[in-house]
Structures are given as C-alpha cells and as structure tokens.
Protein backbone atom coordinates (compact mmCIF):
# COMPACT_ATOMS: atom_id res chain seq x y z
CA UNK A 1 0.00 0.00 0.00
CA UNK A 2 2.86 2.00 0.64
CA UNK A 3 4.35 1.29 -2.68
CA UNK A 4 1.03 2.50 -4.08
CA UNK A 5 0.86 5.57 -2.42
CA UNK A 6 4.35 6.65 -3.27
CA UNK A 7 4.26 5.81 -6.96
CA UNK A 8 1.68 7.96 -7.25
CA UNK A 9 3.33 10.71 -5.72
CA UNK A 10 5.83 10.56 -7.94
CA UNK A 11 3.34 10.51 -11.11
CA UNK A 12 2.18 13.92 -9.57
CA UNK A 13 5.09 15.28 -9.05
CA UNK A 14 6.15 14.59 -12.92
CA UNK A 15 3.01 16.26 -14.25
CA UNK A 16 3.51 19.47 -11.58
CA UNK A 17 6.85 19.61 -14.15
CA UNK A 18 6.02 18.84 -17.42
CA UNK A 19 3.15 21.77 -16.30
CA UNK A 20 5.38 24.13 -15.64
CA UNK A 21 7.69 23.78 -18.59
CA UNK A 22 4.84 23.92 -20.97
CA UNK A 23 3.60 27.48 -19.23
CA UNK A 24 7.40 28.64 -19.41
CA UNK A 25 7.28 28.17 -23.03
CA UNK A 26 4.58 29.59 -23.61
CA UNK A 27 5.39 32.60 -21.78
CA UNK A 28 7.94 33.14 -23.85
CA UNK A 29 6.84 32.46 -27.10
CA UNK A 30 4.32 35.76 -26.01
CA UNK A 31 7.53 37.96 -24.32
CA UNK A 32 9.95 37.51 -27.50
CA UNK A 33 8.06 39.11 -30.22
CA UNK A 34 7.55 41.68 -27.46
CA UNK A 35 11.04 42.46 -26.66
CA UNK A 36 11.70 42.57 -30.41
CA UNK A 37 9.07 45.43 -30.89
CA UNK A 38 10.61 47.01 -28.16
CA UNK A 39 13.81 47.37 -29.69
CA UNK A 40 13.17 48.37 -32.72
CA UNK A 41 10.68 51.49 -30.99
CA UNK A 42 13.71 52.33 -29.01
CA UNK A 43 15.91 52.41 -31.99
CA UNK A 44 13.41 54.56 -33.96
CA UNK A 45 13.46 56.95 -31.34
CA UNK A 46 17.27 57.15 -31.97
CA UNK A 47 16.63 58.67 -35.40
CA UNK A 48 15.80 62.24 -34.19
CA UNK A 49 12.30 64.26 -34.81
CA UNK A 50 10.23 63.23 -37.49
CA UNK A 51 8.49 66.82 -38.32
CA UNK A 52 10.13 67.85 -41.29
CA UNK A 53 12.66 71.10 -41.18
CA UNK A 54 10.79 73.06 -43.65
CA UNK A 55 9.37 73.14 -47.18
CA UNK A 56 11.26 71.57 -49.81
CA UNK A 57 13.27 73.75 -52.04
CA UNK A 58 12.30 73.53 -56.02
CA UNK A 59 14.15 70.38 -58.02
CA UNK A 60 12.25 71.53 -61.60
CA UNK A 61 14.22 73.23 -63.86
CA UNK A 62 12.67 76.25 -65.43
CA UNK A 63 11.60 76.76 -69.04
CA UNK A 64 14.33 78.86 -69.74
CA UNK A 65 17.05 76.61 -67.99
CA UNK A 66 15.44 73.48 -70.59
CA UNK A 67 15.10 75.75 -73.93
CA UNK A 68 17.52 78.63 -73.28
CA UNK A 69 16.78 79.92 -77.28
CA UNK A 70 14.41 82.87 -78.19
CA UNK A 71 11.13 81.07 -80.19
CA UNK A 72 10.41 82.99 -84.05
CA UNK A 73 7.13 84.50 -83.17
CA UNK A 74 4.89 87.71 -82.98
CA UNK A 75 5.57 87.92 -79.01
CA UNK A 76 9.44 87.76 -79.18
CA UNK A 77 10.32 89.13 -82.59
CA UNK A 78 7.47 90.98 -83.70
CA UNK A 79 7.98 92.46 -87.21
CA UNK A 80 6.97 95.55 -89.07
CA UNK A 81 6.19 97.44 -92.14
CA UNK A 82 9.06 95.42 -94.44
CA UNK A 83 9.43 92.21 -92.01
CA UNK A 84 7.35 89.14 -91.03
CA UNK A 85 9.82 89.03 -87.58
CA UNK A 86 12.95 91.10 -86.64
CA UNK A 87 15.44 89.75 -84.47
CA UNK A 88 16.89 92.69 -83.02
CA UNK A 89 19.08 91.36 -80.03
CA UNK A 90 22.15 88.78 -79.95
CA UNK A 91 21.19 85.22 -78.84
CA UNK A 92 19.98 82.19 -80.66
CA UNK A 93 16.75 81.63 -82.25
CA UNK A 94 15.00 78.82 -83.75
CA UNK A 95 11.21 78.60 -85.66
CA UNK A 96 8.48 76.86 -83.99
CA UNK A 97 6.49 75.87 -87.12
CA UNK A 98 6.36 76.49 -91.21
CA UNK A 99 6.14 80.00 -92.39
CA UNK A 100 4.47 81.80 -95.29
CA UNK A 101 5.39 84.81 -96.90
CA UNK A 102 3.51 87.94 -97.33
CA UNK A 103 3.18 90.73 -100.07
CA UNK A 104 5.93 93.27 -99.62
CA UNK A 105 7.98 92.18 -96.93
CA UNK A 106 11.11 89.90 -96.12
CA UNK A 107 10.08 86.69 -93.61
CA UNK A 108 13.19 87.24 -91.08
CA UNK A 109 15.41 90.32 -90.73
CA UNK A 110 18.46 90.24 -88.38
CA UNK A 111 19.29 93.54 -87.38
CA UNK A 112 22.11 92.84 -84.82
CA UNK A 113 25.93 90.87 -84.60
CA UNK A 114 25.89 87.31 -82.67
CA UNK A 115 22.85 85.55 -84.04
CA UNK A 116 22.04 82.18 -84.37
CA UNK A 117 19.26 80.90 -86.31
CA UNK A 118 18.01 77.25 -86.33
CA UNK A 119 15.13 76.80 -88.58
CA UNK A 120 14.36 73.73 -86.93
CA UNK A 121 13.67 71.72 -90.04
CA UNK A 122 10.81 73.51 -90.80
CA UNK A 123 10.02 75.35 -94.32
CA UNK A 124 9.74 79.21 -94.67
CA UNK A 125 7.85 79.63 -98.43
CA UNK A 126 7.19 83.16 -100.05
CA UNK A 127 4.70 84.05 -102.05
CA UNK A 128 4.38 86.34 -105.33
CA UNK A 129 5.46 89.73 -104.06
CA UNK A 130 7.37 88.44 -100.93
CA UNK A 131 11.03 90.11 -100.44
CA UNK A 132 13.98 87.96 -99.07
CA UNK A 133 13.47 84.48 -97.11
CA UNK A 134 16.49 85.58 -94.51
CA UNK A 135 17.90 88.89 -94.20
CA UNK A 136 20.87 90.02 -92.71
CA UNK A 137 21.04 93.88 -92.71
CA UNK A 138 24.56 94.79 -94.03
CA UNK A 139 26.94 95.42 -91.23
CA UNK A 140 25.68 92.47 -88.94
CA UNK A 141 28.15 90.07 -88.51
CA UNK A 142 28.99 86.25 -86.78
CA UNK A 143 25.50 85.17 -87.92
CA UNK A 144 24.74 81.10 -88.28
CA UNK A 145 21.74 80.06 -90.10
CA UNK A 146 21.04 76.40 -90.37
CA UNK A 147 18.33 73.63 -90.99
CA UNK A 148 15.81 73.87 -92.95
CA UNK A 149 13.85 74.92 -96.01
CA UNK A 150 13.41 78.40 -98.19
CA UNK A 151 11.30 78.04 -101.25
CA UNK A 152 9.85 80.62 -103.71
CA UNK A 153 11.56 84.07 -102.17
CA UNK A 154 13.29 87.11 -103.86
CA UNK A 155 16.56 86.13 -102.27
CA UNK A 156 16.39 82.87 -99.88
CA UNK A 157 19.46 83.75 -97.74
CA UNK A 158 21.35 87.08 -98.08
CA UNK A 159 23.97 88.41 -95.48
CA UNK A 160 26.47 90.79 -97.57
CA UNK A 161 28.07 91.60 -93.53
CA UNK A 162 30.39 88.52 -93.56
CA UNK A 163 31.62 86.35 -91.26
CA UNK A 164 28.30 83.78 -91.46
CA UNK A 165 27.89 80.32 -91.66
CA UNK A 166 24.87 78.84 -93.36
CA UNK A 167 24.75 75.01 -92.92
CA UNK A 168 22.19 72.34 -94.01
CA UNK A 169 19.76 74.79 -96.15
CA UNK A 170 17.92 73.59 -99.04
CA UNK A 171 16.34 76.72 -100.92
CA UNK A 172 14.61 76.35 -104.16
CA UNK A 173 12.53 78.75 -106.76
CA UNK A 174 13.82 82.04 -105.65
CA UNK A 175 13.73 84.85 -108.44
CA UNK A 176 16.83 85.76 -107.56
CA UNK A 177 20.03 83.56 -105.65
CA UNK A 178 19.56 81.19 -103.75
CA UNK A 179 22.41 81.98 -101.07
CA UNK A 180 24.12 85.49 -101.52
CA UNK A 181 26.80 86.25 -98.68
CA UNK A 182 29.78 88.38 -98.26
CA UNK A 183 33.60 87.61 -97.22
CA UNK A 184 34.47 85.32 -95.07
CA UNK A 185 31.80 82.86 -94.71
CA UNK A 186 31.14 79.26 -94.94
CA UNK A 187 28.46 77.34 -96.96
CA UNK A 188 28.49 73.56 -95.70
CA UNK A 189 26.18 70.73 -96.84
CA UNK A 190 23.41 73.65 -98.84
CA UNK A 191 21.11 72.61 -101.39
CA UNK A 192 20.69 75.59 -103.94
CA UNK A 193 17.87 74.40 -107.00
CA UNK A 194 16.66 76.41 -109.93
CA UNK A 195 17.00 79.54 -108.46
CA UNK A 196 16.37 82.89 -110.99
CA UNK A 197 20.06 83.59 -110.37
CA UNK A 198 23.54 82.30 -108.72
CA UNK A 199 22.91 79.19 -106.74
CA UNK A 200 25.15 80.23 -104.18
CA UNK A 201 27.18 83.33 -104.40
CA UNK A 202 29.99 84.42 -101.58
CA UNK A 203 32.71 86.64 -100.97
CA UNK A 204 36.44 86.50 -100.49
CA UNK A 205 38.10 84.42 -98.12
CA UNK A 206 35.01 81.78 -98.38
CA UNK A 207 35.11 78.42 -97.55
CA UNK A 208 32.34 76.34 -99.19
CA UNK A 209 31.87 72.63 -98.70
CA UNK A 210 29.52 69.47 -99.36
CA UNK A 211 27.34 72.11 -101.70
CA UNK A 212 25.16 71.34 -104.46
CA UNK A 213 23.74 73.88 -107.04
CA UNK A 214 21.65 72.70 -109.96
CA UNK A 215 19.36 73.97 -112.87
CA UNK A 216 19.96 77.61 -111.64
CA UNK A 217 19.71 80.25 -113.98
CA UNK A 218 23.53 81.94 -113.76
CA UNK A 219 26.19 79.90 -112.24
CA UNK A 220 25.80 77.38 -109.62
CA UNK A 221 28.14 78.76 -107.37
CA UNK A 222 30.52 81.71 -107.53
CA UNK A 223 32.76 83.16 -105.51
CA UNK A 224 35.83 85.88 -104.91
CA UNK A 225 39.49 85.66 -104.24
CA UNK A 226 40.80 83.40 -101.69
CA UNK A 227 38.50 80.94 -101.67
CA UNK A 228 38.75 77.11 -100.55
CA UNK A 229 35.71 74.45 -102.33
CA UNK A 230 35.48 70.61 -101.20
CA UNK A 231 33.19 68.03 -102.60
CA UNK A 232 30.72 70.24 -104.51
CA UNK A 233 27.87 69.56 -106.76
CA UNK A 234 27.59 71.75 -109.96
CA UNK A 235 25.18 70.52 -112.63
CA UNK A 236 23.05 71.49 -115.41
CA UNK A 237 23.16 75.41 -114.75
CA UNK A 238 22.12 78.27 -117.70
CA UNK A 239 25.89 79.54 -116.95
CA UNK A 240 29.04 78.54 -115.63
CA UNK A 241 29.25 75.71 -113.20
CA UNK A 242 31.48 77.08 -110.99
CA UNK A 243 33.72 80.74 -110.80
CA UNK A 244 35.83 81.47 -108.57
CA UNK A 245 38.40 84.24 -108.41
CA UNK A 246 42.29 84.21 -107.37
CA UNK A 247 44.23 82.34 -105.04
CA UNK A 248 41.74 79.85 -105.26
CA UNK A 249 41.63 75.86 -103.76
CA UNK A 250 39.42 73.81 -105.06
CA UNK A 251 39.52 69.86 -104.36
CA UNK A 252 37.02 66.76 -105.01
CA UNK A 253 34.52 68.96 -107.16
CA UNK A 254 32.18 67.84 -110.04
CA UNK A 255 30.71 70.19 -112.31
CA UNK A 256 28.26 68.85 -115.45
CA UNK A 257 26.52 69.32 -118.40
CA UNK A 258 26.61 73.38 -117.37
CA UNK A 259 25.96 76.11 -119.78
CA UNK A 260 29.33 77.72 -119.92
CA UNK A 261 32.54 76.64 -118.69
CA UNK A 262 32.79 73.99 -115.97
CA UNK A 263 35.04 76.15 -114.00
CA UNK A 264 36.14 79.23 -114.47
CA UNK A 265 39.13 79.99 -112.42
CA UNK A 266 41.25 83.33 -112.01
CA UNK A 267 45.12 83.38 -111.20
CA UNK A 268 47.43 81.83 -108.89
CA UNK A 269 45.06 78.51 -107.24
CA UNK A 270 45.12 75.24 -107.55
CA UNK A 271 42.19 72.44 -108.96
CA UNK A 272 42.73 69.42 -108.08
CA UNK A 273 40.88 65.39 -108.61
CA UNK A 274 37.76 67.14 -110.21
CA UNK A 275 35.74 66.71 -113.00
CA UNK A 276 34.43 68.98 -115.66
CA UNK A 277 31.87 67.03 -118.38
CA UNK A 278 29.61 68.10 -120.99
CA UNK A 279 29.64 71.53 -120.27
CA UNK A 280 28.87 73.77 -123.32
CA UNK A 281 32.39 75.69 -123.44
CA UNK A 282 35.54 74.07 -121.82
CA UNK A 283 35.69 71.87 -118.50
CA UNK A 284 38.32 73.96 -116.68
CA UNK A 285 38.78 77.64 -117.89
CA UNK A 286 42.26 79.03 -115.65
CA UNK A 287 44.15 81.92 -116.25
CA UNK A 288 47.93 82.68 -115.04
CA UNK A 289 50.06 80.38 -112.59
CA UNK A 290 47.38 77.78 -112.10
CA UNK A 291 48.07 74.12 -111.19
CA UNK A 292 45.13 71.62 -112.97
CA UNK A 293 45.96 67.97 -111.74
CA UNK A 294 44.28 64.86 -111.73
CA UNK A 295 40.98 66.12 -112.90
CA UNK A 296 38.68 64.86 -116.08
CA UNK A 297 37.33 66.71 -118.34
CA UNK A 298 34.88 64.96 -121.55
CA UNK A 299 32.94 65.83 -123.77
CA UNK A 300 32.73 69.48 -123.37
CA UNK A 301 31.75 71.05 -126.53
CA UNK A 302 34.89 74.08 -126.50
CA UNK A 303 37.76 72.34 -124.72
CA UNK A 304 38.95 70.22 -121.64
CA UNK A 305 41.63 71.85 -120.41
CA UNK A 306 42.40 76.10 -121.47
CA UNK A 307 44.93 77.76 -119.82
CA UNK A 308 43.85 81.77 -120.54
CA UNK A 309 47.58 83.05 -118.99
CA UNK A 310 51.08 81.97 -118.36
CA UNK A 311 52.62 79.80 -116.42
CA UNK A 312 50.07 76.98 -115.67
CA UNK A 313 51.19 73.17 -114.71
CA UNK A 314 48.72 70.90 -116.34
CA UNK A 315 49.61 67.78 -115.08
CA UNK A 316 48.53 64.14 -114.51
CA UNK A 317 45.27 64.94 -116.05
CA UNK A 318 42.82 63.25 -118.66
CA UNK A 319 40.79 64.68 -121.24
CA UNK A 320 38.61 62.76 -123.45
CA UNK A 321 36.02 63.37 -126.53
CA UNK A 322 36.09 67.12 -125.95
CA UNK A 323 34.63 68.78 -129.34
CA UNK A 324 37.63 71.27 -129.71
CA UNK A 325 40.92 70.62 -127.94
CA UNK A 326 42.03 68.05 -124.91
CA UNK A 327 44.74 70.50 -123.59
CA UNK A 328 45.21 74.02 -125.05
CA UNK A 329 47.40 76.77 -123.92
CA UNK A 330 47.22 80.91 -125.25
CA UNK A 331 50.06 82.04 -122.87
CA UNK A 332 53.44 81.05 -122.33
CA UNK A 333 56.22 79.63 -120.33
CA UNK A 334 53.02 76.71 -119.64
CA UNK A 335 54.25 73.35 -118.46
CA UNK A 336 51.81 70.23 -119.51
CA UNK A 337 53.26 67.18 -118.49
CA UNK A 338 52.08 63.48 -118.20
CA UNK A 339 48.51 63.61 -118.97
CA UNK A 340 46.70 61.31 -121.29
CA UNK A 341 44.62 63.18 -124.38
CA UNK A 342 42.16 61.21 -126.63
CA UNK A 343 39.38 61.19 -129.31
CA UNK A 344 39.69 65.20 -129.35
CA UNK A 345 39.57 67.29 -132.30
CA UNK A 346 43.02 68.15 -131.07
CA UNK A 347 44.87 66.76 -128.56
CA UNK A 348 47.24 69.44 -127.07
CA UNK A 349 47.62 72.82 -128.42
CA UNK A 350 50.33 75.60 -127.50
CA UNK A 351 49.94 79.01 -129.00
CA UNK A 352 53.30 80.15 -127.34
CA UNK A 353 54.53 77.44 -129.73
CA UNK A 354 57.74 74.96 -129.44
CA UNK A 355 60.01 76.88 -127.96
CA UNK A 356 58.19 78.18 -124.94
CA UNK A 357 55.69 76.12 -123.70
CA UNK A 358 57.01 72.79 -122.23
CA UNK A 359 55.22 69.44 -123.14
CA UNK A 360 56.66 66.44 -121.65
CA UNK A 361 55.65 62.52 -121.26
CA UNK A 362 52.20 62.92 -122.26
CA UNK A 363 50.14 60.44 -123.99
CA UNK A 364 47.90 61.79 -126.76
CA UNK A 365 46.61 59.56 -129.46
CA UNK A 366 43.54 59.46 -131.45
CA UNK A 367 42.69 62.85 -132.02
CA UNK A 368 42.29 65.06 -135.08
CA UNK A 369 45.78 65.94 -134.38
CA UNK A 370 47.36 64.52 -131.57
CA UNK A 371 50.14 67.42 -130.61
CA UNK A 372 49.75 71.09 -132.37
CA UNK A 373 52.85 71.71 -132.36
CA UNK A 374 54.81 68.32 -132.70
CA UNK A 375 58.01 69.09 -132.15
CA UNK A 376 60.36 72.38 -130.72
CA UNK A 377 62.86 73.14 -128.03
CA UNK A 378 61.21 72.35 -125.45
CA UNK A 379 58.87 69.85 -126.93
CA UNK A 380 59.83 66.28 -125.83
CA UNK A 381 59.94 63.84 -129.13
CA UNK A 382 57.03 62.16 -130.05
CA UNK A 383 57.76 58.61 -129.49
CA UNK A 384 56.15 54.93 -129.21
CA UNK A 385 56.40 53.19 -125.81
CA UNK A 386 58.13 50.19 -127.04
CA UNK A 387 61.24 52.18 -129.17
CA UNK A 388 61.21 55.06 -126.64
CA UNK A 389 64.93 56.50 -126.03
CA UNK A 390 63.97 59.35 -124.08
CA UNK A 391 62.72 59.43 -120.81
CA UNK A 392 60.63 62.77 -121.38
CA UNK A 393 58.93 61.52 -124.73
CA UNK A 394 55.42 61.78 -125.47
CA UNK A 395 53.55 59.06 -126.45
C-alpha cells in the first residue's frame, strides 16, 4: 500500500513539471516578439524628430534653364512694315512651325551681330510679291543660319556683312540667288535648285563645302578671291558651273553638263581630282600660274583643259572626246606634263609654240591631231612606248 501511495506521488510530481515547462514556453513564445518590438521602438526613437525642417526647395528646372533659345514668333520678334519678324538682339533663335510669306515684306530680318538661327527643319515659303526668305542687314556680322527649307523668295538667304555660316539649307525657286553672302563665310552641306540667279554666291576668303547647285539660272556657285571648295555639286546650270576668283583651292569637285565653262578659275590657285563634263564651253577655264591635276574633263563642246595666262602646270590629267581641244594653252612659259589626251579634235595645243611652252611625257593619241605643235625646243619627241629613247617623250 505504501508502494502505491508513493508511486503515485511521484506521477504527480512529474506532471507538476512537465506543467510548468509547458507554461514557461509559452510565456515566452508571447515575451519575445515583445522584446523585439521594443527594440526596434527604441531604436526609432534614436533617429531624431520626425516633423520635417521646412518646405522643400524647387528640383524643376525652369523653361528657360530646358530651352535657353528665343522662339520665331509675334511675341518675341514681332515684325513691321518690311518684315514678317525682326530679331533685333544677340542670342539664338530657332522657328516653332512652317512659315508663309507675305506681299511686300522679307520673312526674317536680323538687325544685330551674334545671331544664331536654327530653322528647326521647318520650311519658310514666299509668295508672289514676298522680299527675301532671310535677311541680314549689311553690317551684322557672326550670324549662323542652319536647318531647314526656303522656297519661292526674292533672295532665300542674303547676309552681304560677312563672317556667317549657313549650314544644311535647301532653298529652291527664288527669283533671284539662292544663297548670296559676303567675305568670309562658310556654306556647308546647302542645297541651292533652280534659283532665278547664282545658286550660291559668296565673298572672299570663303570656304564652301559638301554644296550642291543645280538647274539655276547663272552659275551654280561663284565666288571671290581666296576661296577654298570641297566636294561640290555643280550641274546642269544656264551659266558657268562654278567661278571662282584668285588664289583659289578647289579639291574633289564635279561640275556637269553646265551652260558655260565647268570652271572658271582666275590666277594663282590650284584644282585638283575634279571633273568637268559636258559643259557647253571648256571643262576647266584658268588663267595665269594655275596648277590643274588629276581632274577629267569629256565631252565638253569648247575644250577640256584652257589655260587663258602663263605659267600653268597641267599635269597628270585626262581629257577625253572634248569637241575642240584636250589640252590648249594661249600664254606662255606653260608646263603640260604626263597627262593622257584622246578622241579630241586636237589633242594638245600651244599658241606660245615649241620653244616656250614645255610638253613632256604625255600620252595623246587618237585625235584630229594629236600634238599642235609636234616638235620644238622644249617639246619632248614624239615617241612609241616600245622604241622610246627618251625618258621625257610623249607618247
């Protein structure tokens, strides 16, 4: 019995435990997520006030921070009596839309130095009666005009101040030039097509580059005196294809099927890897101490190659199917050396005759007459490549 009563006991005792290990627990599966909330309450009291210091200061940009140009308009440059809009203070500019012309007045004057002008691919077109596209009043300098459209003006772009660049314009249909600026400008990558005048027309110390000028009714482009021309477009103009004056540079230009000469070059420059074809007078027209190399010149109806002057190098050049002469020369003390002449009425011609001009290691063969004079003092001998004993001979 005693046994009994003490096993018992013991059975008791074991569940008085396991009770209070189960009420431990879960007191403490109640106090943990408790002490964890109080931590983290206690740490965001560490972070200082939450009211906030004050307003917040601006983060926009304004309009004039984002577009810091003057818009084309009646607001900003309101015109008058002989303008659409004047722009009357330095700063840039740029269209906001197309523009049509009106009876009697120009679409844009600039009055002032230090403009620039972006017509923001959009097209400004005159109408019968309407003045110049662009004007530049004359004095006004360091003026940039650039993409877009003129059609159907008096002038499209004139600005006879200087110092101007005009870049990426195509202007078509004016009555009178397309492009007409003074000294000291540059003409990149313009369009100028059938125009009442001179495509594009600039003054000395010009630099024009990437340029075409077609079906105008003058020349396509002509300029003044110390002048440099790259990769231009002249073709199928009433006059000249291109003129430029002395101490000129002209390199990687075409000029076609024109209705004068396809250049006509003044004294002391240099033409070089061009091409002059089917114009109605000569291909290249220079006059004194010229240098014509590598260029091609065929089918023009006068000449090739005419040196006007003295002292032009015509060398390394080929002239083909010209109508009247290949090579010819009306000055003297000319040098024309190692180009190749065929199917011209005749080949090479030297007024100056054989003992002034110099003609050396040319070849010229199937023409009318293949040299005009054949032989002098300071002709080389007229030879065949495969018997040749001098190392000057012409071919």
């Amino acid at each position: 019995m005693m046994k009994l009563n003490r096993y018992h006991s013991n059975w008791a005792k074991q569940i008085r435990k396991a009770m209070k290990l189960a009420l431990l627990k879960s007191s403490l599966a109640v106090v943990a997520p408790l002490a964890v909330l109080l931590f983290h309450a206690q740490s965001l009291r560490a972070q200082g006030s939450l009211v906030p210091p004050g307003a917040p200061a601006p983060s926009m940009k304004s309009l004039s921070q984002i577009e810091a140009r003057t818009p084309v308009d009646a607001t900003n440059t309101p015109g008058n009596s002989t303008a659409q809009f004047n722009i009357t203070q330095a700063g840039s500019y740029y269209l906001t839309g197309n523009i049509t012309g009106v009876n009697s007045k120009h679409g844009i004057v600039i009055q002032t130095n230090d403009v620039t002008l972006d017509l923001n691919g959009f097209e400004m077109t005159g109408i019968s009666g309407s003045y110049d596209g662009i004007g530049v009043i004359p004095g006004a300098q360091n003026i940039t005009i650039h993409n877009g459209t003129l059609r159907s003006w008096g002038i499209g772009v004139i600005a006879p101040g200087g110092n101007c660049e005009l870049e990426h314009l195509r202007i078509y249909a004016c009555t009178s030039q397309g492009i007409d600026v003074g000294s000291s400008c540059t003409v990149r990558s313009c369009t100028t097509v059938s125009n009442g005048n001179i495509g594009i027309s600039f003054g000395n110390g010009g630099i024009v580059t990437a340029c075409l000028a077609s079906s105008n009714s003058a020349a396509g482009i002509s300029g003044g005196s110390d002048c440099v021309m790259n990769e231009c477009l002249a073709i199928a103009n009433n006059g000249d294809g291109i003129d430029l004056s002395n101490n000129f540079n002209i390199r990687q230009c075409t000029s076609d099927h024109n209705g004068g000469n396809g250049f006509t070059l003044g004294s002391a420059g240099s033409i070089s890897g061009c091409v002059a074809n089917t114009n109605s007078d000569s291909g290249v027209e220079v006059d004194n101490t010229c240098t014509i190399s590598e260029c091609r010149a065929n089918g023009n109806f006068i000449s090739g190659f005419t040196s006007v002057g003295s002292e032009a190098v015509v060398v390394d050049n080929q002239a083909s199917f010209n109508t009247g002469f290949g090579i010819e020369t009306f000055g003297s003390y000319n040098r024309i050396d190692g180009n190749y002449v065929v199917g011209n009425d005749v080949g090479i011609y030297s007024m100056a005759g054989p003992n002034v001009d110099v003609v050396v290691r040319n070849t010229s063969s199937g023409n009318g007459d293949n040299y005009s004079p054949s032989s002098g003092t300071t002709f080389a001998p007229v030879q065949t490549p495969s018997t040749a004993t001098n190392s000057w001979a012409n071919f």
